[in-house]
C-alpha atoms as a PDB file:
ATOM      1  CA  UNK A   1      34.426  73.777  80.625  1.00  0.00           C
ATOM      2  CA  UNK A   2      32.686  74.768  83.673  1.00  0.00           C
ATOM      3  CA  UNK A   3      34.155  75.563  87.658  1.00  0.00           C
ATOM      4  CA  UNK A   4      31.691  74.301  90.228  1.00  0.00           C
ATOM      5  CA  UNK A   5      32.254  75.102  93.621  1.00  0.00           C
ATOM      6  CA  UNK A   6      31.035  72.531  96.495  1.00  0.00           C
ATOM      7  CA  UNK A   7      29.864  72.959 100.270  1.00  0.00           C
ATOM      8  CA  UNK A   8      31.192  69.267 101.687  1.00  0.00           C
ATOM      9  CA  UNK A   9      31.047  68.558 105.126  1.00  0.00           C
ATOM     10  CA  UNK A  10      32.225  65.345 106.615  1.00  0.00           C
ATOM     11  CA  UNK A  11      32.908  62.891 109.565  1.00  0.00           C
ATOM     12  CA  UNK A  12      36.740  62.624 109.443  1.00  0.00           C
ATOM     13  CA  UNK A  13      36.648  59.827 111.936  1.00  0.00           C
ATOM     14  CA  UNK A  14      37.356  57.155 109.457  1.00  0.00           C
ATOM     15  CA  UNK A  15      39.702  58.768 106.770  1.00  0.00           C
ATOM     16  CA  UNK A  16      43.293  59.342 106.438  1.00  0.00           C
ATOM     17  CA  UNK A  17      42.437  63.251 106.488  1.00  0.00           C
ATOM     18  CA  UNK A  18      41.115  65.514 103.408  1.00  0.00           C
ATOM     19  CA  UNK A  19      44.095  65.326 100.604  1.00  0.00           C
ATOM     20  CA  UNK A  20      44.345  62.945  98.400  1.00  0.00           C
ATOM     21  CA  UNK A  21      48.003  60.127  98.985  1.00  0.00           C
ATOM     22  CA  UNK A  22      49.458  57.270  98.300  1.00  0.00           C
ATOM     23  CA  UNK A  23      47.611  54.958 100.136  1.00  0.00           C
ATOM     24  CA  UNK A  24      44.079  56.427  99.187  1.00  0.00           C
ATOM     25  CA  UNK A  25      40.916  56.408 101.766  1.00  0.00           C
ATOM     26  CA  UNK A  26      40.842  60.334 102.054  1.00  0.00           C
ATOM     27  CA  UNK A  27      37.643  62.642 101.388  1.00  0.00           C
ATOM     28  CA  UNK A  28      39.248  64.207  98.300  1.00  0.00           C
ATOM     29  CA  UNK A  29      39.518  60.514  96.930  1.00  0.00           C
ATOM     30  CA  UNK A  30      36.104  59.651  97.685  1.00  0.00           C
ATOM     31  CA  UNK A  31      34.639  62.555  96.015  1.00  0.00           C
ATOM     32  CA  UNK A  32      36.921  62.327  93.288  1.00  0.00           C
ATOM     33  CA  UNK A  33      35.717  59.304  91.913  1.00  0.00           C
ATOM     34  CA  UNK A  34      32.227  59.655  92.759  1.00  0.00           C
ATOM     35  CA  UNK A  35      32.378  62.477  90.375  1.00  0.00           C
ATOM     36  CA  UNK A  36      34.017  60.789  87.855  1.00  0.00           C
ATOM     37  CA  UNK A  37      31.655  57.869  88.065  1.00  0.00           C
ATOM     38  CA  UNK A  38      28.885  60.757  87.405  1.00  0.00           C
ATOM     39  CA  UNK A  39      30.494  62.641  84.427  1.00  0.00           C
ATOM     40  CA  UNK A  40      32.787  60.053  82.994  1.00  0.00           C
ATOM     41  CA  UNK A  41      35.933  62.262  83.544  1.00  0.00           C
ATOM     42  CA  UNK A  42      39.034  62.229  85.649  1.00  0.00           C
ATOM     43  CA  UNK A  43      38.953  65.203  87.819  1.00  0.00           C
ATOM     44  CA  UNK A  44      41.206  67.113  89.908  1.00  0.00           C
ATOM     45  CA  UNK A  45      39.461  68.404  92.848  1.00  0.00           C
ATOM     46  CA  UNK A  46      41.052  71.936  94.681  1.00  0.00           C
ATOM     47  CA  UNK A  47      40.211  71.832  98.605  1.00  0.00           C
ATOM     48  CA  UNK A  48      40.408  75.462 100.675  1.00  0.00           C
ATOM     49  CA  UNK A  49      42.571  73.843 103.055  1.00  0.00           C
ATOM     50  CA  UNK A  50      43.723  70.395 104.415  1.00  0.00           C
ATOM     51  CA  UNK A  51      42.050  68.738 107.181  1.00  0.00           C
ATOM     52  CA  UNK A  52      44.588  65.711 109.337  1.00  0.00           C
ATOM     53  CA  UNK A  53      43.430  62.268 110.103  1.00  0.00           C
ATOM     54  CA  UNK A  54      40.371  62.012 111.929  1.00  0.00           C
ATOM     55  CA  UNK A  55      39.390  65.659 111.801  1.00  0.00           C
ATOM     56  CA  UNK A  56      35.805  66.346 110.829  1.00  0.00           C
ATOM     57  CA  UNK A  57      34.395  69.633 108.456  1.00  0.00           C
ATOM     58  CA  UNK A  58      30.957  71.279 108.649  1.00  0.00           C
ATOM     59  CA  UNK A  59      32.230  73.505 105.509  1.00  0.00           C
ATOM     60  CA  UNK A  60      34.636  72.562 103.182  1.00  0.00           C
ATOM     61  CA  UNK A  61      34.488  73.890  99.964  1.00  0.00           C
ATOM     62  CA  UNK A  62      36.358  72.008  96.969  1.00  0.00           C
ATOM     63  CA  UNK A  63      36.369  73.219  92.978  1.00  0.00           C
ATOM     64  CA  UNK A  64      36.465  71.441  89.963  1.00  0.00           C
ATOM     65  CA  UNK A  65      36.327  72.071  86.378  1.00  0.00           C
ATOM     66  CA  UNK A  66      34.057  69.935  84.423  1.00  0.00           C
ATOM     67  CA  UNK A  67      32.409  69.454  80.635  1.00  0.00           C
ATOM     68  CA  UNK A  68      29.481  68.160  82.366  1.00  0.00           C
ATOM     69  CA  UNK A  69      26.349  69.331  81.149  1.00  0.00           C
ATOM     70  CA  UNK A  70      23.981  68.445  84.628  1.00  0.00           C
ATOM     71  CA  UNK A  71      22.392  71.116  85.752  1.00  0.00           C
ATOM     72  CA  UNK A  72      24.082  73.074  88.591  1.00  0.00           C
ATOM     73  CA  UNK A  73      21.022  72.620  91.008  1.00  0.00           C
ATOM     74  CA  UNK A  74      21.473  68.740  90.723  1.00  0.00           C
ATOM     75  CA  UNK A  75      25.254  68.163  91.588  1.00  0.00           C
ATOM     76  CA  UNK A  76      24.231  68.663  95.611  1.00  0.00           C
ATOM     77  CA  UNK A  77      21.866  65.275  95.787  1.00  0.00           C
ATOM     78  CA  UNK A  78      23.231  63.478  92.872  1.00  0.00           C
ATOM     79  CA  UNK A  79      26.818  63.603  94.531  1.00  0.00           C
ATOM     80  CA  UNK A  80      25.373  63.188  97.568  1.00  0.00           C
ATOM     81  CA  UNK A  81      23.680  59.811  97.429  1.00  0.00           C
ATOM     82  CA  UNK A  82      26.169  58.067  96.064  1.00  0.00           C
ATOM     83  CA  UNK A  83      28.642  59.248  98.627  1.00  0.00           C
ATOM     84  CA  UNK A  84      29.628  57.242 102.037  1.00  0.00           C
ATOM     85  CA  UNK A  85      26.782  57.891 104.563  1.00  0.00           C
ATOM     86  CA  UNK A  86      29.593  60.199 106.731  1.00  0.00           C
ATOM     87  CA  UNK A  87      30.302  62.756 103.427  1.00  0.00           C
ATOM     88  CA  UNK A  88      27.808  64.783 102.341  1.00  0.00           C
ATOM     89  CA  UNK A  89      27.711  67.679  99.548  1.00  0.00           C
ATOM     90  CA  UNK A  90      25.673  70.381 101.260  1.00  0.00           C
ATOM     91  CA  UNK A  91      25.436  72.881  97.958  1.00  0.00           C
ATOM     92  CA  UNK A  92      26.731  73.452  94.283  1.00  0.00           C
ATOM     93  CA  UNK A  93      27.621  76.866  92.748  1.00  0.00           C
ATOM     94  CA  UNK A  94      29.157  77.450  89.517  1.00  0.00           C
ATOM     95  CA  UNK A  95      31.666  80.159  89.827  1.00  0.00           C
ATOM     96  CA  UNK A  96      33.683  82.319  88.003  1.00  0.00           C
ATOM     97  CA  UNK A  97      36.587  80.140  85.630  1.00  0.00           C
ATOM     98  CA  UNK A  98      39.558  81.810  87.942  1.00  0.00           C
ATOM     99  CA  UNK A  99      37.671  80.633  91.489  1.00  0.00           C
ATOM    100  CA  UNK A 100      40.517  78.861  93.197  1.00  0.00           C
ATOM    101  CA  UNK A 101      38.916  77.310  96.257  1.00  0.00           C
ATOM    102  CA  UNK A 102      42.381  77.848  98.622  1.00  0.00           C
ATOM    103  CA  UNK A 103      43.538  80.882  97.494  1.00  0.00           C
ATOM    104  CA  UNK A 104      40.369  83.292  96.424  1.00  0.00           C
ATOM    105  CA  UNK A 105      39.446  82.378 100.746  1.00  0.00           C
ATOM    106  CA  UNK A 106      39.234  85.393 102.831  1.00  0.00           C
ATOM    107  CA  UNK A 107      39.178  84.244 106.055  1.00  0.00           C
ATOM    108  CA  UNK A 108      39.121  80.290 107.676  1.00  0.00           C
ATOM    109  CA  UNK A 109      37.392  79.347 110.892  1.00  0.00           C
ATOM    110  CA  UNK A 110      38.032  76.007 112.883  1.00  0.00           C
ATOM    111  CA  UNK A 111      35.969  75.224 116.095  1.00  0.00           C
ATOM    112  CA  UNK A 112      37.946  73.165 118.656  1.00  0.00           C
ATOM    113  CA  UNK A 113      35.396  71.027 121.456  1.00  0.00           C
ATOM    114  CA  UNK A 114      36.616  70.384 124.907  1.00  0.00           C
ATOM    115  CA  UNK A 115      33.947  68.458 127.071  1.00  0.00           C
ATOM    116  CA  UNK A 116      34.934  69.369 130.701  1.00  0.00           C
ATOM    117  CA  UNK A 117      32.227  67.102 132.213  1.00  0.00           C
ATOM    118  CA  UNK A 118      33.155  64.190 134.040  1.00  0.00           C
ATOM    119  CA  UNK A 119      31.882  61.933 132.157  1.00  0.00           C
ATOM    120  CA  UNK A 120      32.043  61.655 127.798  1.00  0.00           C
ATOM    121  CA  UNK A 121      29.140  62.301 125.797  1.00  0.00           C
ATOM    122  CA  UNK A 122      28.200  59.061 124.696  1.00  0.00           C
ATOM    123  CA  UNK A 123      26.949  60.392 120.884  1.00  0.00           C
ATOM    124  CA  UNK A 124      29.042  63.202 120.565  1.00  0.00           C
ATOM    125  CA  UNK A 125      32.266  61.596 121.610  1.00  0.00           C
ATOM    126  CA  UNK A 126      33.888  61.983 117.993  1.00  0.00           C
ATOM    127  CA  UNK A 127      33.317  64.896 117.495  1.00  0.00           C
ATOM    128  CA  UNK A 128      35.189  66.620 121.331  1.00  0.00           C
ATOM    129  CA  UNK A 129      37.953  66.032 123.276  1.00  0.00           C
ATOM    130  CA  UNK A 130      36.723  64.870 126.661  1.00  0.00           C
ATOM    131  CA  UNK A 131      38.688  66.768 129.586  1.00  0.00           C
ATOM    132  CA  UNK A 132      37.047  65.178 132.897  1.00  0.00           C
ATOM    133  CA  UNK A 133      38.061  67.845 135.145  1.00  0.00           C
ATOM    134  CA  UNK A 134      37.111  71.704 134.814  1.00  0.00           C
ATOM    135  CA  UNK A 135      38.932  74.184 133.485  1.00  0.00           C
ATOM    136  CA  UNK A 136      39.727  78.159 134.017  1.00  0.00           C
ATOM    137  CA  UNK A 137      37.714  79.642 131.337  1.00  0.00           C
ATOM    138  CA  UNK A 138      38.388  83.245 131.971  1.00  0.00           C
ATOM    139  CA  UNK A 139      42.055  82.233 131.942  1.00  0.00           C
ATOM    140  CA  UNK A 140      42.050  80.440 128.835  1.00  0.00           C
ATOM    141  CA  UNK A 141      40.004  83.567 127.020  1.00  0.00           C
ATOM    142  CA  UNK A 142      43.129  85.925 127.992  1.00  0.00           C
ATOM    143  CA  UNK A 143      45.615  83.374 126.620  1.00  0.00           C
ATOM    144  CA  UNK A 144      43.679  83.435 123.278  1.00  0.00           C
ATOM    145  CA  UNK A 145      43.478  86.791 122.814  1.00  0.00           C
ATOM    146  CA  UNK A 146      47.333  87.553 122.465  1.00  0.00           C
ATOM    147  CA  UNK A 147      47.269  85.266 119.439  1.00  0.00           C
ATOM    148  CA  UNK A 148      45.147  87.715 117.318  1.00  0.00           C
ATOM    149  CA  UNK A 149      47.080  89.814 115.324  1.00  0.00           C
ATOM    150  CA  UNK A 150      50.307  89.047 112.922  1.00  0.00           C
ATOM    151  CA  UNK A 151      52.888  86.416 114.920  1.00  0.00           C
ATOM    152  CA  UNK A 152      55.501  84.029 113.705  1.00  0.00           C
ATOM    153  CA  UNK A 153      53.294  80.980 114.816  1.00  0.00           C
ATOM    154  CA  UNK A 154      56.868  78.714 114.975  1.00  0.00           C
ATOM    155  CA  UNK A 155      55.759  77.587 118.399  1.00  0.00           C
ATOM    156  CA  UNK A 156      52.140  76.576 117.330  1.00  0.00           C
ATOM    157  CA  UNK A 157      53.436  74.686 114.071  1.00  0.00           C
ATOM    158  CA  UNK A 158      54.681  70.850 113.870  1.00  0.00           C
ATOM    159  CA  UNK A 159      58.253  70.538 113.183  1.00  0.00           C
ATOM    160  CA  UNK A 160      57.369  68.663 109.881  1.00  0.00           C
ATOM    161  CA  UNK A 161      55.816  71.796 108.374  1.00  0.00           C
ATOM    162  CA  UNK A 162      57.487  72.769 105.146  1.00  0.00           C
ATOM    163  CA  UNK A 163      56.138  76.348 104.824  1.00  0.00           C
ATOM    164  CA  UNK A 164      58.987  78.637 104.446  1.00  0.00           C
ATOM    165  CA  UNK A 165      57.209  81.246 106.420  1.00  0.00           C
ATOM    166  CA  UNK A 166      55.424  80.544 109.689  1.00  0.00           C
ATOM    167  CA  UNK A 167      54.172  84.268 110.259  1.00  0.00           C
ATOM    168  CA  UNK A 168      50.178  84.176 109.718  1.00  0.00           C
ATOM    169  CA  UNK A 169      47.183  86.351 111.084  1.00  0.00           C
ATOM    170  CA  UNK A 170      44.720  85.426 113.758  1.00  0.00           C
ATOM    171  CA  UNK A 171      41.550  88.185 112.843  1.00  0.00           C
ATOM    172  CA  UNK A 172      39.439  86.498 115.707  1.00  0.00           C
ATOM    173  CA  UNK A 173      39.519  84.039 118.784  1.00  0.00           C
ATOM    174  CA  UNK A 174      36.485  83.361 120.614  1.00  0.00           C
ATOM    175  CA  UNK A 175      35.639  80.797 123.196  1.00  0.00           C
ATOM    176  CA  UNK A 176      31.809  79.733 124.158  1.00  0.00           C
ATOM    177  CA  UNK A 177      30.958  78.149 127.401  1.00  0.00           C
ATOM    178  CA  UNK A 178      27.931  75.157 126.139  1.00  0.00           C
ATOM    179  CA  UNK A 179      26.375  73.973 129.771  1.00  0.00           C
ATOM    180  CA  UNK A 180      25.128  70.435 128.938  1.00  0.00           C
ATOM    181  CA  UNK A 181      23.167  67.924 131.057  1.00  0.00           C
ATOM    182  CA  UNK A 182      25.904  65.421 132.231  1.00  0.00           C
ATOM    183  CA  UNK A 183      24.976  61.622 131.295  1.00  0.00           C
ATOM    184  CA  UNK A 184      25.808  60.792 135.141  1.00  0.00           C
ATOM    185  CA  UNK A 185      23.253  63.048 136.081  1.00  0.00           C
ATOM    186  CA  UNK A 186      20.427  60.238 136.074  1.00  0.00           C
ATOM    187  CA  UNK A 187      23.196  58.399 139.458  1.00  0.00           C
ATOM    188  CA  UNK A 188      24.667  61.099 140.075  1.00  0.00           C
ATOM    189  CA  UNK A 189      26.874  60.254 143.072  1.00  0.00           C
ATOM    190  CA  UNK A 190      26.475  62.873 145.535  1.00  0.00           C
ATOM    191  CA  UNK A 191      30.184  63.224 146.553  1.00  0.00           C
ATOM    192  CA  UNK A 192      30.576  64.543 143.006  1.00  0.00           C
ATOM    193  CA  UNK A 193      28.511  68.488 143.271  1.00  0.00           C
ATOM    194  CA  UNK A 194      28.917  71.675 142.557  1.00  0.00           C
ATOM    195  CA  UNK A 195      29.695  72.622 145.964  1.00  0.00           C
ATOM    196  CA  UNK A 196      32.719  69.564 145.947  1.00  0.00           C
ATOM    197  CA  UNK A 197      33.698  71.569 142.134  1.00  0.00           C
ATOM    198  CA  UNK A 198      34.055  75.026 144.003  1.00  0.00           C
ATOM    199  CA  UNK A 199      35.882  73.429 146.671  1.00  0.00           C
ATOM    200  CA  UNK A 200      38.164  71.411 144.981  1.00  0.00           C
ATOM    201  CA  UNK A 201      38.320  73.191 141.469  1.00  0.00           C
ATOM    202  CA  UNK A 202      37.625  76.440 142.369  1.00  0.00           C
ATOM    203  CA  UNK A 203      37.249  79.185 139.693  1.00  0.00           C
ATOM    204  CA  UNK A 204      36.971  76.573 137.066  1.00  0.00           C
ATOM    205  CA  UNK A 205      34.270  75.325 134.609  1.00  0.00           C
ATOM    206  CA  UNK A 206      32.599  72.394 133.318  1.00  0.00           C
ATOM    207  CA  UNK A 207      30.058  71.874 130.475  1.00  0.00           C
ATOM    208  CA  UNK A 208      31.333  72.027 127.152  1.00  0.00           C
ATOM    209  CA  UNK A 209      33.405  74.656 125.771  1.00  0.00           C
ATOM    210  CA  UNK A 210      33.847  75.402 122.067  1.00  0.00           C
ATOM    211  CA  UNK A 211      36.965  77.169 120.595  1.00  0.00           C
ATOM    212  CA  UNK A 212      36.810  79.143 117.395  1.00  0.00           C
ATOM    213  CA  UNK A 213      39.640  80.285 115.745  1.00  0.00           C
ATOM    214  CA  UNK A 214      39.560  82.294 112.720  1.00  0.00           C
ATOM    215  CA  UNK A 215      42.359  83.462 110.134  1.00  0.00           C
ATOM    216  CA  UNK A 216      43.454  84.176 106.707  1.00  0.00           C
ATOM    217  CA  UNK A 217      45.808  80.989 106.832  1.00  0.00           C
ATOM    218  CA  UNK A 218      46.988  77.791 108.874  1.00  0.00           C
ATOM    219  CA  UNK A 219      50.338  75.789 109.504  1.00  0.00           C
ATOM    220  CA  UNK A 220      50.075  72.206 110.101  1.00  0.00           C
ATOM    221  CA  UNK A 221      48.584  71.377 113.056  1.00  0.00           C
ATOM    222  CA  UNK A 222      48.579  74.885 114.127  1.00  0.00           C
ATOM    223  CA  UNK A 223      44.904  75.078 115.511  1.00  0.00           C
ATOM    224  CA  UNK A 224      45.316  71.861 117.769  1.00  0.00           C
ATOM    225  CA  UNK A 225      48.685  73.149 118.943  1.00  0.00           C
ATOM    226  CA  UNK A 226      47.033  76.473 120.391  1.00  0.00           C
ATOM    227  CA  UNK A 227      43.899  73.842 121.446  1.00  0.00           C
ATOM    228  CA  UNK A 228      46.249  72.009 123.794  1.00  0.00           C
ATOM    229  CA  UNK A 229      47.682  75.229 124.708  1.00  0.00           C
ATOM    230  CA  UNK A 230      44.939  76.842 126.143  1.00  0.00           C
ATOM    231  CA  UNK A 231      43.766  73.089 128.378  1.00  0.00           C
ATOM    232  CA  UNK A 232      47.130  73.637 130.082  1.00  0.00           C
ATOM    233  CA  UNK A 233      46.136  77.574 130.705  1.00  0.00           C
ATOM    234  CA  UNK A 234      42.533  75.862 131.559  1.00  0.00           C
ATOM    235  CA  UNK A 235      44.285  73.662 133.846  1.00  0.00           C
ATOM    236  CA  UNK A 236      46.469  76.661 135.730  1.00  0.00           C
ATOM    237  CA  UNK A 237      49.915  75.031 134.212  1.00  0.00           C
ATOM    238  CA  UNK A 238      50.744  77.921 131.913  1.00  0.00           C
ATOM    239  CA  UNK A 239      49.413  81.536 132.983  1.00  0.00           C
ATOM    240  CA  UNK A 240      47.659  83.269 130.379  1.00  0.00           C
ATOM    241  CA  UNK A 241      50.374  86.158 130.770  1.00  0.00           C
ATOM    242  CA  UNK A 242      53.340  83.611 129.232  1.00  0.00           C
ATOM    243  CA  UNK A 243      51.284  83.713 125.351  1.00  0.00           C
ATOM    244  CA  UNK A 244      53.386  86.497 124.123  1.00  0.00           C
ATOM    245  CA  UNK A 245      56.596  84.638 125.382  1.00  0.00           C
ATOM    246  CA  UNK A 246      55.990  81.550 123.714  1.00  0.00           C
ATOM    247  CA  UNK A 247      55.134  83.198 120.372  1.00  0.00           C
ATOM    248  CA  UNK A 248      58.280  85.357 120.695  1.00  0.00           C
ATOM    249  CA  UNK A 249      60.019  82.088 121.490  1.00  0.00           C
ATOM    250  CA  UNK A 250      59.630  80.787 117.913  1.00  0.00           C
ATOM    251  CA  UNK A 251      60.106  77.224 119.617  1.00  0.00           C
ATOM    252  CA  UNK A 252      57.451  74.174 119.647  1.00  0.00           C
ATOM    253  CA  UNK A 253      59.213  72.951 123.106  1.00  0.00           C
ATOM    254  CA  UNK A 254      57.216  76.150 124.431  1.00  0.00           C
ATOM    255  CA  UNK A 255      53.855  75.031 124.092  1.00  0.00           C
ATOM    256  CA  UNK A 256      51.271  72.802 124.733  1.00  0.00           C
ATOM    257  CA  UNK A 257      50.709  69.636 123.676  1.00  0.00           C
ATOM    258  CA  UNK A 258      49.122  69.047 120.387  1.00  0.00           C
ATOM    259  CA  UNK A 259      45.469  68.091 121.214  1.00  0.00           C
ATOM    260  CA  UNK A 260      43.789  64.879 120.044  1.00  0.00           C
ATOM    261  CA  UNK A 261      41.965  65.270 115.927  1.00  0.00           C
ATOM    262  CA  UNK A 262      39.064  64.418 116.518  1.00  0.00           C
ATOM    263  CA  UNK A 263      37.724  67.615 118.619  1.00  0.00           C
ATOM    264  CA  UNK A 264      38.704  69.394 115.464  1.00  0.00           C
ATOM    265  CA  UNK A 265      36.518  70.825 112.590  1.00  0.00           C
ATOM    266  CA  UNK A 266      37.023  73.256 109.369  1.00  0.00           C
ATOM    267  CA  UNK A 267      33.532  75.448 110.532  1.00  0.00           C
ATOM    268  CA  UNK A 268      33.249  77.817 108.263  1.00  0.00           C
ATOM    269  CA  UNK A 269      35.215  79.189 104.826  1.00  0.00           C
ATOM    270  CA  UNK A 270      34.519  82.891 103.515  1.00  0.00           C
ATOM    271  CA  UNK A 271      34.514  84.316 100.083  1.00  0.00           C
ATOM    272  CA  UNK A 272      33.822  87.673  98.475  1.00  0.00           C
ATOM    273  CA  UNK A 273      30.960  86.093  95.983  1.00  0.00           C
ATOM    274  CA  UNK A 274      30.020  82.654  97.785  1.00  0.00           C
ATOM    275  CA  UNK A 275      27.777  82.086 100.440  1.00  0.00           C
ATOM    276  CA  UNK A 276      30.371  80.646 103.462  1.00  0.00           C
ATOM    277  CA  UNK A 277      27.494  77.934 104.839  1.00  0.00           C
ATOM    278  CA  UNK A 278      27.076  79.747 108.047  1.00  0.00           C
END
C-alpha cells in the first residue's frame, strides 16, 4: 500500500462544505469517487481540516492509502480532469506510511476578504464579503493582535462545537490593505469622493482588505467569528481595547457576528517534509 498526499484547492460555493455526510455533494465525496473510479478501490480520504458550506480552499491537503500502481507524477492531471471544473488537484506526493494529513500539520492559515468599496466586485463576489462602507483599519489591526497567543477561544466558537477544549493558539494575525479600482469608477457620481469619505468616514478605509489568520488548530466557525469581530471594530462598534475582555468572557454573546462563508478560504497548510503550496 502506498500514502499519497494531495494539494486540492476548490470553489466551495456550490458544496455542502469539505467532509463527507449524509446527504453527499461535499469535496471529500467528489474526490472520493473520482479516485475510486481511477484505481478501482473504495477509499477513505483524511482532510487537514474541515471547511463549512460555501467556503472556498487555495490549499487543502487530503491523504489516502492506495494499491495503485500509477505513477506519483500522474495522480495531479489524471484526478484533475475528471474532477468538477471548480475542484482541482494542484500536486501529488507520496509520503511517509504514518503521514496523517490533520494531525502531522504544523501550523493552518485562513485568509478572510472584506471588500469595503461601495460597490461589489462583479467577478470576485464569491470569493469576499462586500462591506459598502469603510472601515478603521488601524483599529481592526489592534483588535487582532490580542488574539495571538494561547486563549480559551469560547467566545469565537459556535455553540454547536463539540470539542471538549476550546483553548487553541493564534502564532500570527495579519491584515493587508488591497486598493482596487472600484467598478463605479467608469460613472462615478461625484457626490461619492474621497474628500465626501474623509468627511463623512473619517479615519476609515476602503479597497479591499484581506485577513490572515494563522494557528496550530481551529473551532468551528472560529475564523469567521473573529472575521465579524473585527467589521464591528472596523465599524467603531467595539474598541479594539475590549479583545481581551471578550476572550476572558468565555461567552459567544460577546462577540461579533459570525461573518458570511463565502469570504472564507483554507490558504495555506504547513508540514515539516511537504511543500505547504505557498
Amino acid at each position: 500500500m502506498r500514502n499519497i498526499a494531495l494539494i486540492v484547492s476548490y470553489d466551495g460555493t456550490d458544496y455542502s462544505g469539505f467532509q463527507s455526510q449524509p446527504g453527499g455533494n461535499t469535496i471529500q465525496d467528489k474526490l472520493e469517487q473520482v479516485i475510486s473510479k481511477l484505481t478501482g478501490e473504495r477509499v477513505r480520504l483524511m482532510g487537514s481540516g474541515r471547511t463549512d458550506a460555501g467556503v472556498h480552499a487555495r490549499c487543502q491537503v487530503v491523504n489516502f492509502e492506495t494499491s495503485s500502481t500509477i505513477p506519483i507524477e500522474r495522480w495531479a492531471i489524471a484526478l484533475s480532469t475528471r474532477l468538477p471544473n471548480d475542484i482541482v488537484v494542484q500536486s501529488a506526493y507520496s509520503v511517509p506510511d504514518h503521514f496523517h494529513s490533520r494531525r502531522d500539520a504544523l501550523s493552518k492559515t485562513y485568509r478572510y476578504t472584506i471588500n469595503c468599496n461601495r460597490m461589489p466586485d462583479l467577478f470576485r463576489r464569491r470569493y469576499e464579503f462586500h462591506h459598502p462602507t469603510p472601515l478603521d483599519l488601524e483599529a481592526m489591526r489592534a483588535g487582532a493582535a490580542h488574539l495571538v497567543g494561547e486563549h480559551d477561544f469560547t467566545s469565537f466558537t459556535s455553540p454547536l462545537s463539540t470539542k471538549p477544549s476550546h483553548v487553541r493558539t493564534i502564532l500570527e494575525t495579519k491584515l493587508v490593505h488591497e486598493t482596487r479600482t472600484e467598478a463605479e469608477g467608469l460613472y462615478a457620481n461625484p457626490i461619492y469622493n474621497r474628500e465626501w469619505d474623509e468627511r463623512h468616514y473619517p479615519g476609515k478605509t476602503r479597497g479591499v482588505i484581506h485577513l490572515y489568520v494563522t494557528g496550530t488548530g481551529f473551532l468551528y466557525n472560529m475564523v469567521r467569528i473573529i472575521a465579524g469581530t473585527l467589521i464591528q471594530i472596523g465599524e467603531s462598534k467595539i474598541a479594539p481595547e475590549a479583545m481581551p475582555g471578550i476572550l476572558a468572557a468565555r461567552n459567544r454573546a460577546r462577540s461579533g457576528p459570525t461573518a458570511i462563508p463565502q469570504g472564507l478560504s483554507l490558504w495555506e497548510v504547513v508540514y515539516e517534509h511537504l511543500p505547504s503550496g505557498q
